[in-house]
Protein backbone atom coordinates (compact mmCIF):
# COMPACT_ATOMS: atom_id res chain seq x y z
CA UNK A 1 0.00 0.00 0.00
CA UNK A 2 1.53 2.98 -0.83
CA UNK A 3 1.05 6.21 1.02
CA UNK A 4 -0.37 9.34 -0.31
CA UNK A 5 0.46 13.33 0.29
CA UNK A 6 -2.50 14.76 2.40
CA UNK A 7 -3.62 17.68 1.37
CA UNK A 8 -4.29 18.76 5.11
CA UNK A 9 -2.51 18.99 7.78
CA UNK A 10 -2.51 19.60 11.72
CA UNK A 11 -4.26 22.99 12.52
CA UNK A 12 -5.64 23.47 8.98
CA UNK A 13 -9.43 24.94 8.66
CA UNK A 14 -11.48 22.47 7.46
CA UNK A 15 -14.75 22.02 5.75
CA UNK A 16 -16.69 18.47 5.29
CA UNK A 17 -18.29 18.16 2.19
CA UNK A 18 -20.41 14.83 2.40
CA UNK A 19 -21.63 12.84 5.39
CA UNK A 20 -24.04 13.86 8.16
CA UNK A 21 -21.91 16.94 9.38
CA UNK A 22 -21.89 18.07 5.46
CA UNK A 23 -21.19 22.05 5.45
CA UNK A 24 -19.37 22.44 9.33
CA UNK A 25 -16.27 23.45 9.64
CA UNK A 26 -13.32 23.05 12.03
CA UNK A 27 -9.98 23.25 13.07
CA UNK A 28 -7.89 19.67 11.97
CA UNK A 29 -6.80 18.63 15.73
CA UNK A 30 -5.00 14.96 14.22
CA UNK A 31 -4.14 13.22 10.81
CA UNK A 32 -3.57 9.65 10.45
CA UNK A 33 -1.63 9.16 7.29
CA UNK A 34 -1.90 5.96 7.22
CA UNK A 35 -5.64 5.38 7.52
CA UNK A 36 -6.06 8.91 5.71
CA UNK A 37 -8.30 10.14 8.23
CA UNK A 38 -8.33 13.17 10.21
CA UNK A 39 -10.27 14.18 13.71
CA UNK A 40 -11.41 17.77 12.99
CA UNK A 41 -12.84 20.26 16.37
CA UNK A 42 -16.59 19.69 16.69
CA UNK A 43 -17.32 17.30 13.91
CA UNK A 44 -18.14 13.99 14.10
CA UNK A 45 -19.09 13.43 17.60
CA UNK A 46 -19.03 10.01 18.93
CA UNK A 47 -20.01 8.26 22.07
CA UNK A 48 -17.84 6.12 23.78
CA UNK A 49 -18.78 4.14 26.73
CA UNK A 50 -15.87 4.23 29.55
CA UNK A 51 -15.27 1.59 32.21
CA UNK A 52 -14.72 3.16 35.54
CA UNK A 53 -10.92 2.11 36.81
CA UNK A 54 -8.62 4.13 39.30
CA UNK A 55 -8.45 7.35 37.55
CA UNK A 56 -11.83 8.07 37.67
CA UNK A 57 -15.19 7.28 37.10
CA UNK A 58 -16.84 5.77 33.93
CA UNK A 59 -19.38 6.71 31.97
CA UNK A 60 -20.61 7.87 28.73
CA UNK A 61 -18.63 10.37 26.84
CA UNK A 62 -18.77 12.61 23.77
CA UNK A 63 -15.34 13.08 21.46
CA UNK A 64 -14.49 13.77 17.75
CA UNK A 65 -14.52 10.51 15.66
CA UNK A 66 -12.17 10.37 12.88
CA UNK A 67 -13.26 11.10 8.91
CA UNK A 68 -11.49 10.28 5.62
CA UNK A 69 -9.75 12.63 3.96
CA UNK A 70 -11.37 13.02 0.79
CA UNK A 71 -14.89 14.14 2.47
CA UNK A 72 -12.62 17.33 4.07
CA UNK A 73 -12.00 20.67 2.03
CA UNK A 74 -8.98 23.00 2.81
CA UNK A 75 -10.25 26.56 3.57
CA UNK A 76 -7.97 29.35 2.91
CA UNK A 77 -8.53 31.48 6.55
C-alpha cells in the first residue's frame, strides 16, 4: 500500500463536504496518514462508553470521531 500526500494537515481549517456533518467546519486537531483520516474540532461526535478504573469514574462520553480525507476541504482562513 503505498502512502499518499494529504492535502491537510494539523491545525488546517477544514470544511466536510459529504456525510451527516456536510457544510461544518473546524480546526484539523490529528491526521492519520496511514488510515487517511483526520479528527477535525466539533465534527463527528461520537459516544464512547468508559469503564470506571482508578483514575476516575466511567461513563458515557462525547469526542471527535475520525473522517477520511477526501470528504474534508482545505479553507484558505
Amino acid at each position: 500500500m503505498t502512502r499518499q500526500k494529504l492535502h491537510i494537515k494539523k491545525n488546517d481549517t477544514v470544511i466536510v463536504l459529504s456525510g451527516q456533518d456536510r457544510g461544518k467546519e473546524g480546526v484539523v486537531l490529528e491526521v492519520f496518514p496511514k488510515k487517511q483520516r483526520a479528527i477535525v474540532e466539533g465534527v463527528h461526535i461520537v459516544k464512547r462508553h468508559l469503564r470506571p478504573n482508578q483514575m476516575g469514574q466511567g461513563g458515557i462520553v462525547e469526542r471527535e470521531g475520525t473522517i477520511h480525507v477526501s470528504n474534508l476541504k482545505k479553507i484558505d482562513a
